[in-house]
PDB file of N, CA and C in Angstrom:
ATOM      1  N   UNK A   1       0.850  -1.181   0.000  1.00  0.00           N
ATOM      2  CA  UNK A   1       0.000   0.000   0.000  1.00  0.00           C
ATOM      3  C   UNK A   1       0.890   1.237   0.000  1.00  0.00           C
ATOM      4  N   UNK A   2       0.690   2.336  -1.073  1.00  0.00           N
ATOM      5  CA  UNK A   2       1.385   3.354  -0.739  1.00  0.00           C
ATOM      6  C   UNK A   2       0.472   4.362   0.142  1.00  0.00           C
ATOM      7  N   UNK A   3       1.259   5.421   0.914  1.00  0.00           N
ATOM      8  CA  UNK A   3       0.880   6.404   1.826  1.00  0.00           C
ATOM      9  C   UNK A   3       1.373   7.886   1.492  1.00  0.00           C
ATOM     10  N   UNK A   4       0.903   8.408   2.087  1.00  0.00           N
ATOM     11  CA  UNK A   4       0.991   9.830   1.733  1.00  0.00           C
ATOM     12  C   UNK A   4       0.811  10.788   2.657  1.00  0.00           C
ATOM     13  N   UNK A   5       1.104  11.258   2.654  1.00  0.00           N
ATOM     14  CA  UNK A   5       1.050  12.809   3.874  1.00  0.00           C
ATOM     15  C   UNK A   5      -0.338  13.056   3.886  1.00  0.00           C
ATOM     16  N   UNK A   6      -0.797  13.331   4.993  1.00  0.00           N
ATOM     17  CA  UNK A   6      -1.976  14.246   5.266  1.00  0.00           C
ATOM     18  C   UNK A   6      -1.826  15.612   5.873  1.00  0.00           C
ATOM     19  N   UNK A   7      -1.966  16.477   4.758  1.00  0.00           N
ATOM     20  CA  UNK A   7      -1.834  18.166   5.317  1.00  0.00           C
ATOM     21  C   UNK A   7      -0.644  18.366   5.559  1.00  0.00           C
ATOM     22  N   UNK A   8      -0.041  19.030   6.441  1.00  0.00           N
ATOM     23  CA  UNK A   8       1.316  19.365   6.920  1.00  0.00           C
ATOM     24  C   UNK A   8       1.568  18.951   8.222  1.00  0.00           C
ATOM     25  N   UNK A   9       0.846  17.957   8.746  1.00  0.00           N
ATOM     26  CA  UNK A   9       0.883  17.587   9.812  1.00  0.00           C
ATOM     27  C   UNK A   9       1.854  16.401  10.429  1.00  0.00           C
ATOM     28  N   UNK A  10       2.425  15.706   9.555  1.00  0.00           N
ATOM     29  CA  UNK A  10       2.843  14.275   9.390  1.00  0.00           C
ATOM     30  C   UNK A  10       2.167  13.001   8.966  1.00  0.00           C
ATOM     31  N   UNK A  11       0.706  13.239   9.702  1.00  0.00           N
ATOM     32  CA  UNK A  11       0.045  12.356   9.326  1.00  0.00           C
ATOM     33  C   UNK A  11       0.429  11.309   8.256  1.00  0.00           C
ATOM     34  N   UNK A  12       0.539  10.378   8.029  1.00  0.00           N
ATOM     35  CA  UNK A  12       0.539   9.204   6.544  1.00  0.00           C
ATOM     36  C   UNK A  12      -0.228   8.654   6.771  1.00  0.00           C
ATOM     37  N   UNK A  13      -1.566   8.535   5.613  1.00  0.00           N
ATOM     38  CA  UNK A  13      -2.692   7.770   5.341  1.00  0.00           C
ATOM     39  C   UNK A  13      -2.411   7.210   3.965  1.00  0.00           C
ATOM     40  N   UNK A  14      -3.063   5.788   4.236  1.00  0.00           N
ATOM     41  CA  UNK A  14      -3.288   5.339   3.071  1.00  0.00           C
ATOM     42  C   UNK A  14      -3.556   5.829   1.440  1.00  0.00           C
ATOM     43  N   UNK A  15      -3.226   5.792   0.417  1.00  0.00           N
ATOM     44  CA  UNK A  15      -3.923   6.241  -0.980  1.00  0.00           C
ATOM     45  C   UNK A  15      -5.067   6.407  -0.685  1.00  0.00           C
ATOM     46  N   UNK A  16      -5.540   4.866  -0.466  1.00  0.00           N
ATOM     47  CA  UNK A  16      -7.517   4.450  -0.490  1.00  0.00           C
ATOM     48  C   UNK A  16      -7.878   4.943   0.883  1.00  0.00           C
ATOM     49  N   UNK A  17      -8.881   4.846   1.025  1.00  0.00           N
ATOM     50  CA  UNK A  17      -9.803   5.688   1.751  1.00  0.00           C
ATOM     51  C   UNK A  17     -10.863   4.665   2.007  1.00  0.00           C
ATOM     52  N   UNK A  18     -11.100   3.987   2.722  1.00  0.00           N
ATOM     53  CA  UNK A  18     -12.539   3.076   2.799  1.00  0.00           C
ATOM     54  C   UNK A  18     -13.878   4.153   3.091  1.00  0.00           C
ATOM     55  N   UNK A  19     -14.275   4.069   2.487  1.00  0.00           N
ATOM     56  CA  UNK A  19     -16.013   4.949   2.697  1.00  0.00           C
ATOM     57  C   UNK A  19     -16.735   4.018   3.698  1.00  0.00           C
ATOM     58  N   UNK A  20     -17.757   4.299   4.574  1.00  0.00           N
ATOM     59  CA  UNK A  20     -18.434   3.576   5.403  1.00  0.00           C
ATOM     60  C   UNK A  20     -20.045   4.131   5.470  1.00  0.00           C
ATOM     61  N   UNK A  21     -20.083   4.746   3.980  1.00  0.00           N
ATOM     62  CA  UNK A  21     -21.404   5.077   4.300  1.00  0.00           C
ATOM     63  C   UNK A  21     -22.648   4.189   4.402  1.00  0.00           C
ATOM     64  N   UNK A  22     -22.484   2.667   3.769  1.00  0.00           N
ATOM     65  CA  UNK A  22     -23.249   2.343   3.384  1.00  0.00           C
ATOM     66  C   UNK A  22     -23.336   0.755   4.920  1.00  0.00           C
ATOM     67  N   UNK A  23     -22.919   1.328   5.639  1.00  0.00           N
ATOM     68  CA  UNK A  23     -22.235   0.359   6.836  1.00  0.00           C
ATOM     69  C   UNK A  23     -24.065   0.724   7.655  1.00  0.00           C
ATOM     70  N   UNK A  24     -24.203  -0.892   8.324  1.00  0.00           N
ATOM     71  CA  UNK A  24     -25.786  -0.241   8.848  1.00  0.00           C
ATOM     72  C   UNK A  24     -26.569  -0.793   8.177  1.00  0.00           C
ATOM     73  N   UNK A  25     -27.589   0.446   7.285  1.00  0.00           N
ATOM     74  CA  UNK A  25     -28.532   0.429   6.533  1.00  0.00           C
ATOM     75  C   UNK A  25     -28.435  -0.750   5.411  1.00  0.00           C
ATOM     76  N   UNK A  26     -27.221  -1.299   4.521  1.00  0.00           N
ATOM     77  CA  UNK A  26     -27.095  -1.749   3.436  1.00  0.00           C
ATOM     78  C   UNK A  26     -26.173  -2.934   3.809  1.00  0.00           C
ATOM     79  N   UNK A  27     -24.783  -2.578   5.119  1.00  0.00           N
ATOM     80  CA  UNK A  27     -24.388  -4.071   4.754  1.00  0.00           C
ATOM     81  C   UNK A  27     -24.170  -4.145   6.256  1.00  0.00           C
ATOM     82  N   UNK A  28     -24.954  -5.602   6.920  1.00  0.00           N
ATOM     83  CA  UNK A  28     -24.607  -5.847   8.009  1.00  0.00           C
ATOM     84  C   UNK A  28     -23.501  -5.753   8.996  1.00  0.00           C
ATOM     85  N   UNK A  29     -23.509  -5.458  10.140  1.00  0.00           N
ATOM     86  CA  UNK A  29     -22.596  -5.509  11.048  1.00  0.00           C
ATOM     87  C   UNK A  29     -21.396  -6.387  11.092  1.00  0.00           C
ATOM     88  N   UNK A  30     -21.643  -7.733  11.037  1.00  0.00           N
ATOM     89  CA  UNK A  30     -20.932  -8.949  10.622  1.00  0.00           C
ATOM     90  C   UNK A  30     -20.159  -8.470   9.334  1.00  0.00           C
ATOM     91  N   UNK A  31     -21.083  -7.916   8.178  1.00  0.00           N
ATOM     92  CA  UNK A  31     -20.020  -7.498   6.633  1.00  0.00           C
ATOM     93  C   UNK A  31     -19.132  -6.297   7.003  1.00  0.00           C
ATOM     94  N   UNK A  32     -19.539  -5.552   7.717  1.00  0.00           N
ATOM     95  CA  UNK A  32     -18.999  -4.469   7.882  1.00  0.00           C
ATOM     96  C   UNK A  32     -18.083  -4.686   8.666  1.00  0.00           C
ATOM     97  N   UNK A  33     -17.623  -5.919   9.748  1.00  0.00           N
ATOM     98  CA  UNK A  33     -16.089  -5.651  10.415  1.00  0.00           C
ATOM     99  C   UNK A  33     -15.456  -6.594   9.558  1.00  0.00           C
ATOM    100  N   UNK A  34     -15.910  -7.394   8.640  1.00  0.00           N
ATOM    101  CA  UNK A  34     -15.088  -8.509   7.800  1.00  0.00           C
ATOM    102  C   UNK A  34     -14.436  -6.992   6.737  1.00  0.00           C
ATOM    103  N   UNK A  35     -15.196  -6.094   6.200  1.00  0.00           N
ATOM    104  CA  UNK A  35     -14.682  -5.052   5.383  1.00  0.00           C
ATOM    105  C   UNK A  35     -13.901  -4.665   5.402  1.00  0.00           C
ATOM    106  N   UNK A  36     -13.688  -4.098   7.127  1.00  0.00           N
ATOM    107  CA  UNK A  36     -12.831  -3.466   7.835  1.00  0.00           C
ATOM    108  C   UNK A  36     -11.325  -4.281   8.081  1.00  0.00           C
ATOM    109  N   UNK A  37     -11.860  -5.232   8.256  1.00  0.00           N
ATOM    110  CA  UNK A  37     -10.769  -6.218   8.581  1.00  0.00           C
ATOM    111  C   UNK A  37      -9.707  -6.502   7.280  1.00  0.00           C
ATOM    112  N   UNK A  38     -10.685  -7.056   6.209  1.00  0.00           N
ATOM    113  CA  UNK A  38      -9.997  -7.130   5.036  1.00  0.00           C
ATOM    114  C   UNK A  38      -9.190  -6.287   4.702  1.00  0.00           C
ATOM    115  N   UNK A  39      -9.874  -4.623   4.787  1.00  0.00           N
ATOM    116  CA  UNK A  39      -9.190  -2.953   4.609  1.00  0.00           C
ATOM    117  C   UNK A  39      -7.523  -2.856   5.221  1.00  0.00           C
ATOM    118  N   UNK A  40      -7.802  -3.184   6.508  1.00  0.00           N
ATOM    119  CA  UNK A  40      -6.908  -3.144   7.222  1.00  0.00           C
ATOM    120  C   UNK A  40      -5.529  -3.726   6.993  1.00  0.00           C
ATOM    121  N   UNK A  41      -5.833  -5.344   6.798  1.00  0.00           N
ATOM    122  CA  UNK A  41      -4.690  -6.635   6.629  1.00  0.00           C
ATOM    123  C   UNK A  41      -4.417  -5.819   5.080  1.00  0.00           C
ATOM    124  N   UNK A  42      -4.794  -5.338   4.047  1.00  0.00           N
ATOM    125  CA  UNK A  42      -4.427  -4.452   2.751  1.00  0.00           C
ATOM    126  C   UNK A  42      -3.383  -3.492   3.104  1.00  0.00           C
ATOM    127  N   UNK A  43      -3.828  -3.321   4.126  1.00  0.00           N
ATOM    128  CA  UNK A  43      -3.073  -1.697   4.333  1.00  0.00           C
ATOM    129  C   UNK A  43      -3.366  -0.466   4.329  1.00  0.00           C
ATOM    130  N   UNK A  44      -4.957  -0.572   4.290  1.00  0.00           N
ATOM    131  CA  UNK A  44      -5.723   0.540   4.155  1.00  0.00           C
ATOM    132  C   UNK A  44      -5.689   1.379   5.876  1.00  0.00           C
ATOM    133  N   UNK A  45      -5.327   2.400   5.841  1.00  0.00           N
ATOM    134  CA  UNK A  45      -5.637   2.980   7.130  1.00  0.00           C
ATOM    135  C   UNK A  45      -6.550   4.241   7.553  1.00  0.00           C
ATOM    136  N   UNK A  46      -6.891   4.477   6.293  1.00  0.00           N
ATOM    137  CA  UNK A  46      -7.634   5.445   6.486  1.00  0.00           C
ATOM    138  C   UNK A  46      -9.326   5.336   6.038  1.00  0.00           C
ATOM    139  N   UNK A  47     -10.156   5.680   7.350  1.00  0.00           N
ATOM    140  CA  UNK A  47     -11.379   5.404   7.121  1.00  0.00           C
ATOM    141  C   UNK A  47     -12.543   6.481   6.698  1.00  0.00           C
ATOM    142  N   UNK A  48     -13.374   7.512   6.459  1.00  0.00           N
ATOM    143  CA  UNK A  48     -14.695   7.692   5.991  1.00  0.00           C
ATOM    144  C   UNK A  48     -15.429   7.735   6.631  1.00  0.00           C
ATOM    145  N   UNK A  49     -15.869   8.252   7.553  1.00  0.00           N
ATOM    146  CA  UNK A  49     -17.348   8.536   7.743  1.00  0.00           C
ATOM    147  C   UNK A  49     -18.281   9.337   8.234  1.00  0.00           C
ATOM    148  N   UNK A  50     -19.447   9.568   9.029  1.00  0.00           N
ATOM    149  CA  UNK A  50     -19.675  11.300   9.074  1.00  0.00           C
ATOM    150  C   UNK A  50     -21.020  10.585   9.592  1.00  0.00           C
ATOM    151  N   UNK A  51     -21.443  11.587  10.862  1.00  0.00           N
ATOM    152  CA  UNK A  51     -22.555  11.838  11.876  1.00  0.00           C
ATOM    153  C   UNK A  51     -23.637  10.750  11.737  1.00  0.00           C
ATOM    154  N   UNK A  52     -24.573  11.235  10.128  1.00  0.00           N
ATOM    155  CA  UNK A  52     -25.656  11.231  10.105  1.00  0.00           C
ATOM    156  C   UNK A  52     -25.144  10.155   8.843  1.00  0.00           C
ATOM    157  N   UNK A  53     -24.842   9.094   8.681  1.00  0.00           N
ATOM    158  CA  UNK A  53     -24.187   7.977   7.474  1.00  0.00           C
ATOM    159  C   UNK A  53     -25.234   6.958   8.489  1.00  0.00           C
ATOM    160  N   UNK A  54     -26.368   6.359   8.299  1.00  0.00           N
ATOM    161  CA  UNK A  54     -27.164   5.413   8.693  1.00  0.00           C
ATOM    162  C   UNK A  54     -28.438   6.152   7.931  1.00  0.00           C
ATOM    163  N   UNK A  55     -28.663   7.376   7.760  1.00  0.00           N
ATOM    164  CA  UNK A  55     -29.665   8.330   7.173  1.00  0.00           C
ATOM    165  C   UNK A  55     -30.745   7.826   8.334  1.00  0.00           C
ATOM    166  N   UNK A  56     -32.217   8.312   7.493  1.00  0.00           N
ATOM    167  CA  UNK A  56     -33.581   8.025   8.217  1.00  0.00           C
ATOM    168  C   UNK A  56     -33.331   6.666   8.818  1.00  0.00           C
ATOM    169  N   UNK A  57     -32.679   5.783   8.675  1.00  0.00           N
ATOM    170  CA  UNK A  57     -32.643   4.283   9.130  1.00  0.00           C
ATOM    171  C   UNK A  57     -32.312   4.708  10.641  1.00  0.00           C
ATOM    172  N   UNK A  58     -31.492   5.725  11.160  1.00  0.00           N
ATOM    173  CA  UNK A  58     -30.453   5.551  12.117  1.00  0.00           C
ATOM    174  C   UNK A  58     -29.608   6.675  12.323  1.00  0.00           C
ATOM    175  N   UNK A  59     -29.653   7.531  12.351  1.00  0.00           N
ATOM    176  CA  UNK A  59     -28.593   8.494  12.176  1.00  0.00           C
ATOM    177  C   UNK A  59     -27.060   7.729  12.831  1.00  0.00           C
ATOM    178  N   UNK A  60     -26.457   8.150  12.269  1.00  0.00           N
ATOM    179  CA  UNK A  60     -24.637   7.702  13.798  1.00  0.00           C
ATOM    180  C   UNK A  60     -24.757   5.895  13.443  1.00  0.00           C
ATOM    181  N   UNK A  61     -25.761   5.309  13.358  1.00  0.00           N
ATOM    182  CA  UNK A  61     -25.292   3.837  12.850  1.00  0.00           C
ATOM    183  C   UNK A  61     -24.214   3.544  12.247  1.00  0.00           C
ATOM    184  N   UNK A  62     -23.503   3.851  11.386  1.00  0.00           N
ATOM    185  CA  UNK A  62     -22.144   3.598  10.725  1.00  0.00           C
ATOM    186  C   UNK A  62     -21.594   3.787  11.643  1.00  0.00           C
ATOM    187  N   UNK A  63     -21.009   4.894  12.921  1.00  0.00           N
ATOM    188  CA  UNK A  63     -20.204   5.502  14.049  1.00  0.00           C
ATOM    189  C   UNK A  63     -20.224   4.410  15.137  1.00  0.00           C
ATOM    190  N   UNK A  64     -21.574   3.994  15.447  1.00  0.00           N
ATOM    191  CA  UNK A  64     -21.662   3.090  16.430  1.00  0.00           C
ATOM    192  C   UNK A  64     -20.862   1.819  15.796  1.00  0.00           C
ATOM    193  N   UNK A  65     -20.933   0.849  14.497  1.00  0.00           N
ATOM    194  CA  UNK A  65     -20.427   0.093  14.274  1.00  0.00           C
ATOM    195  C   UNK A  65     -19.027   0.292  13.759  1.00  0.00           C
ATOM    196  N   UNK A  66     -18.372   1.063  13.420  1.00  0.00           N
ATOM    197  CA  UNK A  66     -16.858   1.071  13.608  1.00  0.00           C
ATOM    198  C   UNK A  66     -16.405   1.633  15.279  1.00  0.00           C
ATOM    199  N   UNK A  67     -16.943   1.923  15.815  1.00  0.00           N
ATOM    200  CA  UNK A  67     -16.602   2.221  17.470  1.00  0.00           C
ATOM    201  C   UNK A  67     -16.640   0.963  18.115  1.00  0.00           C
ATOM    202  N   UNK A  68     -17.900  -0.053  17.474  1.00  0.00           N
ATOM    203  CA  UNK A  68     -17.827  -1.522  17.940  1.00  0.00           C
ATOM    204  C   UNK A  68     -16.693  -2.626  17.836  1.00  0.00           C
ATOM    205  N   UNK A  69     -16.053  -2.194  16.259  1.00  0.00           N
ATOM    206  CA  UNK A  69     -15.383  -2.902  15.521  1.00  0.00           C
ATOM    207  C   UNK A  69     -13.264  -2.103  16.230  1.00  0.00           C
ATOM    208  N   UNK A  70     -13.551  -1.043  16.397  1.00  0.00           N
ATOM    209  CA  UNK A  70     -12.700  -0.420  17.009  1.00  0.00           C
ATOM    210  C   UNK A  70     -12.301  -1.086  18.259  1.00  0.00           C
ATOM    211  N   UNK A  71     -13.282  -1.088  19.333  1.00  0.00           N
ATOM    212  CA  UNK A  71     -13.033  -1.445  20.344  1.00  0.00           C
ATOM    213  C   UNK A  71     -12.640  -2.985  20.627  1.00  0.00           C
ATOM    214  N   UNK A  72     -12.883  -3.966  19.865  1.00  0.00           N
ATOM    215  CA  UNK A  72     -12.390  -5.464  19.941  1.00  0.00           C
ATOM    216  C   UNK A  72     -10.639  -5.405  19.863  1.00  0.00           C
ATOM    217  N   UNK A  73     -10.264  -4.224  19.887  1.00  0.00           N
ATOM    218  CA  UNK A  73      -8.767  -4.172  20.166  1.00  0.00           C
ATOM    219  C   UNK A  73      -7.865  -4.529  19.052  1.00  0.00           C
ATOM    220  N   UNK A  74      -7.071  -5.178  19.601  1.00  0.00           N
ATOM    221  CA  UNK A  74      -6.126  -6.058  18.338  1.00  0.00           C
ATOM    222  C   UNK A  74      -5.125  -4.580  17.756  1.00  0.00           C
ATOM    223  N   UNK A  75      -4.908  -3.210  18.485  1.00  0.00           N
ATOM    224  CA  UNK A  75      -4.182  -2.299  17.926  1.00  0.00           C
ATOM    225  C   UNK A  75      -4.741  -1.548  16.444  1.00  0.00           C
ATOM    226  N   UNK A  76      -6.303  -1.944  16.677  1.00  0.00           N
ATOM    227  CA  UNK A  76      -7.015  -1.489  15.594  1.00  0.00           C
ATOM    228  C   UNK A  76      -7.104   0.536  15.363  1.00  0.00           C
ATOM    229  N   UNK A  77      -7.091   0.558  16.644  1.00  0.00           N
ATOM    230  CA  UNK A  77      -7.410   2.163  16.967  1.00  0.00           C
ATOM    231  C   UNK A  77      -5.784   2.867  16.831  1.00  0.00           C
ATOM    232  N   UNK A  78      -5.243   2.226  16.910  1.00  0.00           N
ATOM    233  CA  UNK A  78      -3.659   2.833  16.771  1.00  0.00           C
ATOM    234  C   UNK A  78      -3.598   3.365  15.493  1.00  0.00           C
ATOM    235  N   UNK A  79      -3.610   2.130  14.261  1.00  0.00           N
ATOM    236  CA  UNK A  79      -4.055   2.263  13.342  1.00  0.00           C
ATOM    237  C   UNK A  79      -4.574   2.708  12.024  1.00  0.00           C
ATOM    238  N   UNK A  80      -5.731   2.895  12.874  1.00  0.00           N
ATOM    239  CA  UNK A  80      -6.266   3.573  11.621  1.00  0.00           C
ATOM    240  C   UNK A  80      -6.105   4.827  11.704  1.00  0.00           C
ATOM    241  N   UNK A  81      -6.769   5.621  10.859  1.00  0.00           N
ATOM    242  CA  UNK A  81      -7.290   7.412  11.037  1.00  0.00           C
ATOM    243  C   UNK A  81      -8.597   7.284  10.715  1.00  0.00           C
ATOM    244  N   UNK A  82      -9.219   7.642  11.242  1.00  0.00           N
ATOM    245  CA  UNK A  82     -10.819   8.266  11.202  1.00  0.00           C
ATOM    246  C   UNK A  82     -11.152   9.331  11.066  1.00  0.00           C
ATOM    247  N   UNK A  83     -11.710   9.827   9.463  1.00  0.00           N
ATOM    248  CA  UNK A  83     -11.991  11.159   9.470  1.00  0.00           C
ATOM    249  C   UNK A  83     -13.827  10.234   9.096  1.00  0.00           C
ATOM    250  N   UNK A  84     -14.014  12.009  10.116  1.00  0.00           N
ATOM    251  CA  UNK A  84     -15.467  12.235  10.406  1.00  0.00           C
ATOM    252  C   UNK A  84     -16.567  13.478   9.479  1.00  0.00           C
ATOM    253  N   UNK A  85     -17.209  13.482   9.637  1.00  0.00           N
ATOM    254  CA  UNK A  85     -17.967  14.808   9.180  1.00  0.00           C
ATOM    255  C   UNK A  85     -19.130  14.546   9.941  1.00  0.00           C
ATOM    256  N   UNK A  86     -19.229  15.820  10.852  1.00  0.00           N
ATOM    257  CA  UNK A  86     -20.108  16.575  11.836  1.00  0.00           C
ATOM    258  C   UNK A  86     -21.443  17.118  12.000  1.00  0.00           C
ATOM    259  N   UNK A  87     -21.138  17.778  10.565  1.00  0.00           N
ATOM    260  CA  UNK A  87     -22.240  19.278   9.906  1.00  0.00           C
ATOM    261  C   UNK A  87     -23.832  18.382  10.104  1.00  0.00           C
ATOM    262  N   UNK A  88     -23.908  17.565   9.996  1.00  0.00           N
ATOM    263  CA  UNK A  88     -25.197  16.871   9.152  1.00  0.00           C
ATOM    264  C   UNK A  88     -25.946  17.141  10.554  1.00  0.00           C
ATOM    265  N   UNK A  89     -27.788  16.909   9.974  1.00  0.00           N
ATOM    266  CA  UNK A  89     -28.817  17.513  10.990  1.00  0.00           C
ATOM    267  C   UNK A  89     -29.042  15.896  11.763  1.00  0.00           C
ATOM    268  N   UNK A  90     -28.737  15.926  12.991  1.00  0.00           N
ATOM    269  CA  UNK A  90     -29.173  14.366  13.568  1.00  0.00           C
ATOM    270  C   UNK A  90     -30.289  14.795  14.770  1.00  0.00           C
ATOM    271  N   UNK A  91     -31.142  15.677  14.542  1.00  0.00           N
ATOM    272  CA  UNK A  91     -32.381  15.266  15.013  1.00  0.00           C
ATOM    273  C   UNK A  91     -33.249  17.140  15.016  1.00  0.00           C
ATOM    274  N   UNK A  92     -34.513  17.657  15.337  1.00  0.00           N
ATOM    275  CA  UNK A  92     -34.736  18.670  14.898  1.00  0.00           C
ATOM    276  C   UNK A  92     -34.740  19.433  16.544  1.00  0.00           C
ATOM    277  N   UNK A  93     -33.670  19.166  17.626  1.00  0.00           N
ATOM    278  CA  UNK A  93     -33.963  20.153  18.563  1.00  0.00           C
ATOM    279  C   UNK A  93     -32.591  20.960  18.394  1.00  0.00           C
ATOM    280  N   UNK A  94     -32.891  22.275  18.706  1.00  0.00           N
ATOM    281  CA  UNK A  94     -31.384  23.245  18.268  1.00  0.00           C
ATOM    282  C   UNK A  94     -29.998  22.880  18.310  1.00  0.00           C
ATOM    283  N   UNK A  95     -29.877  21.754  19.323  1.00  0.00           N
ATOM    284  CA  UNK A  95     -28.344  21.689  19.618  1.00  0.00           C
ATOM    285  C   UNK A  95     -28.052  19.948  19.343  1.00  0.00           C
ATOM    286  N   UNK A  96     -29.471  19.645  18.102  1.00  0.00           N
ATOM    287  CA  UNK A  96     -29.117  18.473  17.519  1.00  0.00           C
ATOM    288  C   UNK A  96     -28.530  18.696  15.826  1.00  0.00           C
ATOM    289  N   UNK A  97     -27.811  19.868  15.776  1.00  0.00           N
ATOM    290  CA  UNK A  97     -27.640  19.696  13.919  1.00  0.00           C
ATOM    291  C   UNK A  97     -26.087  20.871  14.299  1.00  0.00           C
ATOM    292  N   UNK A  98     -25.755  20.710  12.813  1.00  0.00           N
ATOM    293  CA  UNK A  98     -24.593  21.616  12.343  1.00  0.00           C
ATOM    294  C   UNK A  98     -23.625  21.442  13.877  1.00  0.00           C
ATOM    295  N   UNK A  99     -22.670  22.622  13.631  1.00  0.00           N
ATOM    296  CA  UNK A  99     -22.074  22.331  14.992  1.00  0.00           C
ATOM    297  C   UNK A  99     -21.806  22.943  16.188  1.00  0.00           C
ATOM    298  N   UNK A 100     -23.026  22.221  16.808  1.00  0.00           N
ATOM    299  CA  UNK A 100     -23.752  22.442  18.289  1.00  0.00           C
ATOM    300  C   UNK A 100     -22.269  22.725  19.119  1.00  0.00           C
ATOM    301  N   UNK A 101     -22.606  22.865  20.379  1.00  0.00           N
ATOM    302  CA  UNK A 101     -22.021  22.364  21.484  1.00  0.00           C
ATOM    303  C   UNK A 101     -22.407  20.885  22.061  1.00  0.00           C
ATOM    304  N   UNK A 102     -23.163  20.542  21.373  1.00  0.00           N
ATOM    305  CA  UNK A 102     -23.655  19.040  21.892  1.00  0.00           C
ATOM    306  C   UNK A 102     -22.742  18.003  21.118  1.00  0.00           C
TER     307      UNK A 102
END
């Protein structure tokens, strides 16, 4: 796998990028840490995903199942990088959308 700088920070992430939007709603929990897993043993380290990625099904569903898949250890969280996105509306009381203090 080649890597690459992220920003000016040092960071090195993977080329690929695994997306996780469709984690949840479309592919089971079970598919979704075999994904991850596969991603990983590749060399993929950099992951995808953002607030409201479960949509009307769930908002945060994708978040909850890589936090699941995270936490079984194994130096998984060392790892990877997790970029997030925030902005999205996860429910209609003021300090449930964009970015709250909540």
């Amino acid at each position: 796998m080649q890597y690459v700088h992220l920003g000016r920070a040092g960071l090195k992430v993977s080329r690929l990028c695994l997306g996780t939007m469709n984690f949840g709603p479309q592919t089971s929990e079970q598919d979704s840490f075999a994904i991850m897993d596969r991603a990983l043993d590749l060399g993929v380290n950099f992951f995808d995903t953002a607030n409201v990625y479960g949509w009307k099904l769930g908002e945060g569903w994708t978040e909850q199942i890589i936090g699941r898949w995270l936490a079984q250890g194994g130096g998984r969280r060392d790892k990877v990088v997790l970029a997030t996105k925030v902005f999205g509306r996860m429910g209609e009381w003021p300090n449930q959308s964009r970015l709250s203090a909540r």
